[in-house]
Protein backbone atom coordinates (compact mmCIF):
# COMPACT_ATOMS: atom_id res chain seq x y z
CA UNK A 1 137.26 61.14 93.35
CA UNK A 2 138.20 62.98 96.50
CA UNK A 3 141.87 61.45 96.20
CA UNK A 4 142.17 62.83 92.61
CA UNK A 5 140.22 66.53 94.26
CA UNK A 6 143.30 66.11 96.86
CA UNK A 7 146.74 65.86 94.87
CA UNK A 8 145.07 68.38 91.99
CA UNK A 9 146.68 70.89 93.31
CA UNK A 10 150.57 68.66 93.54
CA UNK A 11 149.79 67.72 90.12
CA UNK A 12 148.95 70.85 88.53
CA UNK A 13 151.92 72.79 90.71
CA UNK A 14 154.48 70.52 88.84
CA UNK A 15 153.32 70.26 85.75
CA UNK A 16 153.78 74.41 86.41
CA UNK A 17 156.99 73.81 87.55
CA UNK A 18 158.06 71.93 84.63
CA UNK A 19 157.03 74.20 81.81
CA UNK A 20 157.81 77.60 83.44
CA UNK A 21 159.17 78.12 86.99
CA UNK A 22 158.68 77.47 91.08
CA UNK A 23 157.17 80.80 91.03
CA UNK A 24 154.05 80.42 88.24
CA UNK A 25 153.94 76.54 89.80
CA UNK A 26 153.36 78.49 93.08
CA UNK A 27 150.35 80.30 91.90
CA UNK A 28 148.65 77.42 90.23
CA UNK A 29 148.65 75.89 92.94
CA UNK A 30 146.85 78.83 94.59
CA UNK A 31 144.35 78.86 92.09
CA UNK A 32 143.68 75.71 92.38
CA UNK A 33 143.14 75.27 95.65
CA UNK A 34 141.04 78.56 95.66
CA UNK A 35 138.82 76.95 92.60
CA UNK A 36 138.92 73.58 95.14
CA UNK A 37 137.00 75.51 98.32
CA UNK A 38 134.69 77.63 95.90
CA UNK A 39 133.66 74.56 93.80
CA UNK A 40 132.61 72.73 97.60
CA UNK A 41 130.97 76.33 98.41
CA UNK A 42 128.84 76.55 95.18
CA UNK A 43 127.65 72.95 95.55
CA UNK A 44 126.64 74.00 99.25
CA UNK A 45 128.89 71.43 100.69
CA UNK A 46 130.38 71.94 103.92
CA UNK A 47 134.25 72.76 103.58
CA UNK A 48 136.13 70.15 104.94
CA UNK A 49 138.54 71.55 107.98
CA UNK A 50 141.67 70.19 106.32
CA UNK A 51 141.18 71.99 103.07
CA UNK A 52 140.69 74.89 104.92
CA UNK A 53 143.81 74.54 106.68
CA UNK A 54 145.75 73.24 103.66
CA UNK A 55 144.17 76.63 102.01
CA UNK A 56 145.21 79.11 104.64
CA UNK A 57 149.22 77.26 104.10
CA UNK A 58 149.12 77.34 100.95
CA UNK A 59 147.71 81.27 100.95
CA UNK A 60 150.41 82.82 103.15
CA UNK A 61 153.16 80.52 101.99
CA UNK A 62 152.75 80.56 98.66
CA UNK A 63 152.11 84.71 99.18
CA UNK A 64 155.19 85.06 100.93
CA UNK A 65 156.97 82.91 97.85
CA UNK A 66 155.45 85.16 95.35
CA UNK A 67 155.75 88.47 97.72
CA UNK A 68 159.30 87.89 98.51
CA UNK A 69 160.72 86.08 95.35
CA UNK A 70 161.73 83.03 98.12
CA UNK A 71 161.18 79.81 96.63
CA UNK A 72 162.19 78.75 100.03
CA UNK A 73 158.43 79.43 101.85
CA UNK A 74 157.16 76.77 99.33
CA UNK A 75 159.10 74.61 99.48
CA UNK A 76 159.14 74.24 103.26
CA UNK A 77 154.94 74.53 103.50
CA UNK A 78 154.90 70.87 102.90
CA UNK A 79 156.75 70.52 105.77
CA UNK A 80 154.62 73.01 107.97
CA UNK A 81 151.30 71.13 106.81
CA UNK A 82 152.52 67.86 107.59
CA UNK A 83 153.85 68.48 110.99
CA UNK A 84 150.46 70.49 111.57
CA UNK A 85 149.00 66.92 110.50
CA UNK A 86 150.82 65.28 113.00
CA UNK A 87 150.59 67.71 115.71
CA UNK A 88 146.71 67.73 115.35
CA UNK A 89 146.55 63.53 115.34
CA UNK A 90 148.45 63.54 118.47
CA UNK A 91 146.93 66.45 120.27
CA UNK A 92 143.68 65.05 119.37
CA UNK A 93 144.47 61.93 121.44
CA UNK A 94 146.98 62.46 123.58
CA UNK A 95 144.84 65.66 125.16
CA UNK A 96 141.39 65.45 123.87
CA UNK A 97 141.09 61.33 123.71
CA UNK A 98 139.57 61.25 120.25
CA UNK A 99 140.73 59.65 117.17
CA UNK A 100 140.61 61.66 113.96
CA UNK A 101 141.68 58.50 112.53
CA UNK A 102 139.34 56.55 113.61
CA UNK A 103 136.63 59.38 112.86
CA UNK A 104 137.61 59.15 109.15
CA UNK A 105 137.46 55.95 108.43
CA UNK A 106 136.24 53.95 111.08
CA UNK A 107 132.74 53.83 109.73
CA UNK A 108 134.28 51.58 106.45
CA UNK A 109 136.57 49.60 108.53
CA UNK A 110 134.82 47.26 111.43
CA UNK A 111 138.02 45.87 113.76
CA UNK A 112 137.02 43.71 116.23
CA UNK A 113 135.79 45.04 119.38
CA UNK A 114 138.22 43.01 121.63
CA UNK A 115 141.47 45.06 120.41
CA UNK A 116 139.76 47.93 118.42
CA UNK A 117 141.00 50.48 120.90
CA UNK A 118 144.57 49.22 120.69
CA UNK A 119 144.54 48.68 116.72
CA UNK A 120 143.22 52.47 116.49
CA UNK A 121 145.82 53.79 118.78
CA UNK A 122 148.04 52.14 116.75
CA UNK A 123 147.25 53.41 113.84
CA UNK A 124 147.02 56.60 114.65
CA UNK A 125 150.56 56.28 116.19
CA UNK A 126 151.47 55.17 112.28
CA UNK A 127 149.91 58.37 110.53
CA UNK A 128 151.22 60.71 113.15
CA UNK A 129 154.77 58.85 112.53
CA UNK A 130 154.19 58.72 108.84
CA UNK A 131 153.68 63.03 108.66
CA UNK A 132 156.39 63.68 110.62
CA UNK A 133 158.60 61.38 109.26
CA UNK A 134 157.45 63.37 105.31
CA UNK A 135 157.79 66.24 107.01
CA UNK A 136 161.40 66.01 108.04
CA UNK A 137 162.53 64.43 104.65
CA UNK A 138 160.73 67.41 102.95
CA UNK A 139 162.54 69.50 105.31
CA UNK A 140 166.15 67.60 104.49
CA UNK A 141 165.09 67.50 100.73
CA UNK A 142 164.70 71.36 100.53
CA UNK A 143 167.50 72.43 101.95
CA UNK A 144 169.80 69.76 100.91
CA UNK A 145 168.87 69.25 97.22
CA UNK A 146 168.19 71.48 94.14
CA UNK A 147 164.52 72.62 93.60
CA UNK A 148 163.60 70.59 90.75
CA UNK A 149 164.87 67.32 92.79
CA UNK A 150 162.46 68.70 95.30
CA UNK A 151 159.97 69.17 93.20
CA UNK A 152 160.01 65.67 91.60
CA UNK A 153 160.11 64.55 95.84
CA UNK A 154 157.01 66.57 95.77
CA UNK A 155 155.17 64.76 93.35
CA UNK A 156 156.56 61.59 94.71
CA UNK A 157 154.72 62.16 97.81
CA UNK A 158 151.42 60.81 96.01
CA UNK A 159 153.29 57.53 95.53
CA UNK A 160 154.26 57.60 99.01
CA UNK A 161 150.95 58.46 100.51
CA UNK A 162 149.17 55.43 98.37
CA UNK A 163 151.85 52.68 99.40
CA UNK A 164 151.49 53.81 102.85
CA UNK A 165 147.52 53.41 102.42
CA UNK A 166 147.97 49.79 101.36
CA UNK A 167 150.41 48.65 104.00
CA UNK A 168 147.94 50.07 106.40
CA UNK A 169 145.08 48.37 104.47
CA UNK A 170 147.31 45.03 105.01
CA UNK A 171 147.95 45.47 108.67
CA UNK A 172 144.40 46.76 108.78
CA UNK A 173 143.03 43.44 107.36
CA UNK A 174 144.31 41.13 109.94
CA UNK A 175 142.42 42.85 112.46
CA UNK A 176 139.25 43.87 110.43
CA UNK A 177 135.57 42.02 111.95
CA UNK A 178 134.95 38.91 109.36
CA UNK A 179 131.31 38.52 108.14
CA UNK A 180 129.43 35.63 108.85
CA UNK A 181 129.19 33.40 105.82
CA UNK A 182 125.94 33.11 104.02
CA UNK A 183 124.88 29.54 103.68
């Protein structure tokens, strides 16, 4: 449920796109995300710090689209939201020695204690990789390529993000604590 709650806001931006323009797609998304943090705020839910972030990008980006008529400003906030995800993975570590990686989902996955600390540096490497890596080829994609190739990129991005999740699930397994079978 909280994947569908995150690519709302992709999905309902091109289906926007495709039956008027980047500019009504633009505040859609807005909306959306706006609906997003006041739905968490009326169920008296704390508001996760990356929705908060990805609302404050999508605010002033998708303002300065709609402000300046520059289709440009949304189509590069992708790229400023995954490099911020990338920056803040490897700042995290690199400076502060925690894993937000490891934070989010360590608690379902048990690796064994013998190489956790490498496997989690590891994978952490992999998602800060991973963002940058989108972010460039968001980067490349908007200037390069027309705006409705971009936005068809942009709604390939969930299809990315989910084949990247199971190749990490995959590496993840071979590493993963086994149970103890029950006699």
């Amino acid at each position: 449920m909280k994947f569908l709650a995150e690519i709302l806001p992709i999905i309902a931006f091109f289906a926007a796109f495709k039956l008027f323009d980047i500019y009504v797609a633009t505040v859609v998304a807005m909306v959306i995300t706006m609906l997003q943090i006041a739905w968490i705020k009326f169920e008296r839910k704390p508001i996760p710090k990356i929705q908060l972030f990805n609302l404050v990008i999508i605010l002033v980006f998708g303002g300065l689209t709609i402000g300046l008529q520059d289709k440009d400003f949304i189509m590069i906030k992708p790229t400023i939201l995954y490099w911020a995800f990338a920056l803040g993975l490897g700042v995290s570590w690199f400076i502060f020695k925690k894993n937000l990686i490891q934070a989010v989902i360590g608690k379902e996955v048990q690796i064994d204690p013998f190489i956790a600390d490498q496997v989690w540096f590891k994978l952490n490497l992999l998602w800060i990789g991973y963002f940058f890596f989108l972010g460039c080829l968001n980067w490349w994609i908007a200037k390069n390529f027309s705006e409705d190739f971009w936005a068809n990129f942009k709604l390939s991005t969930i299809g990315i993000l989910f084949v990247f999740i199971l190749i990490q699930g995959l590496w993840l397994s071979k590493y993963m604590k086994q149970e103890p079978e029950k006699e």
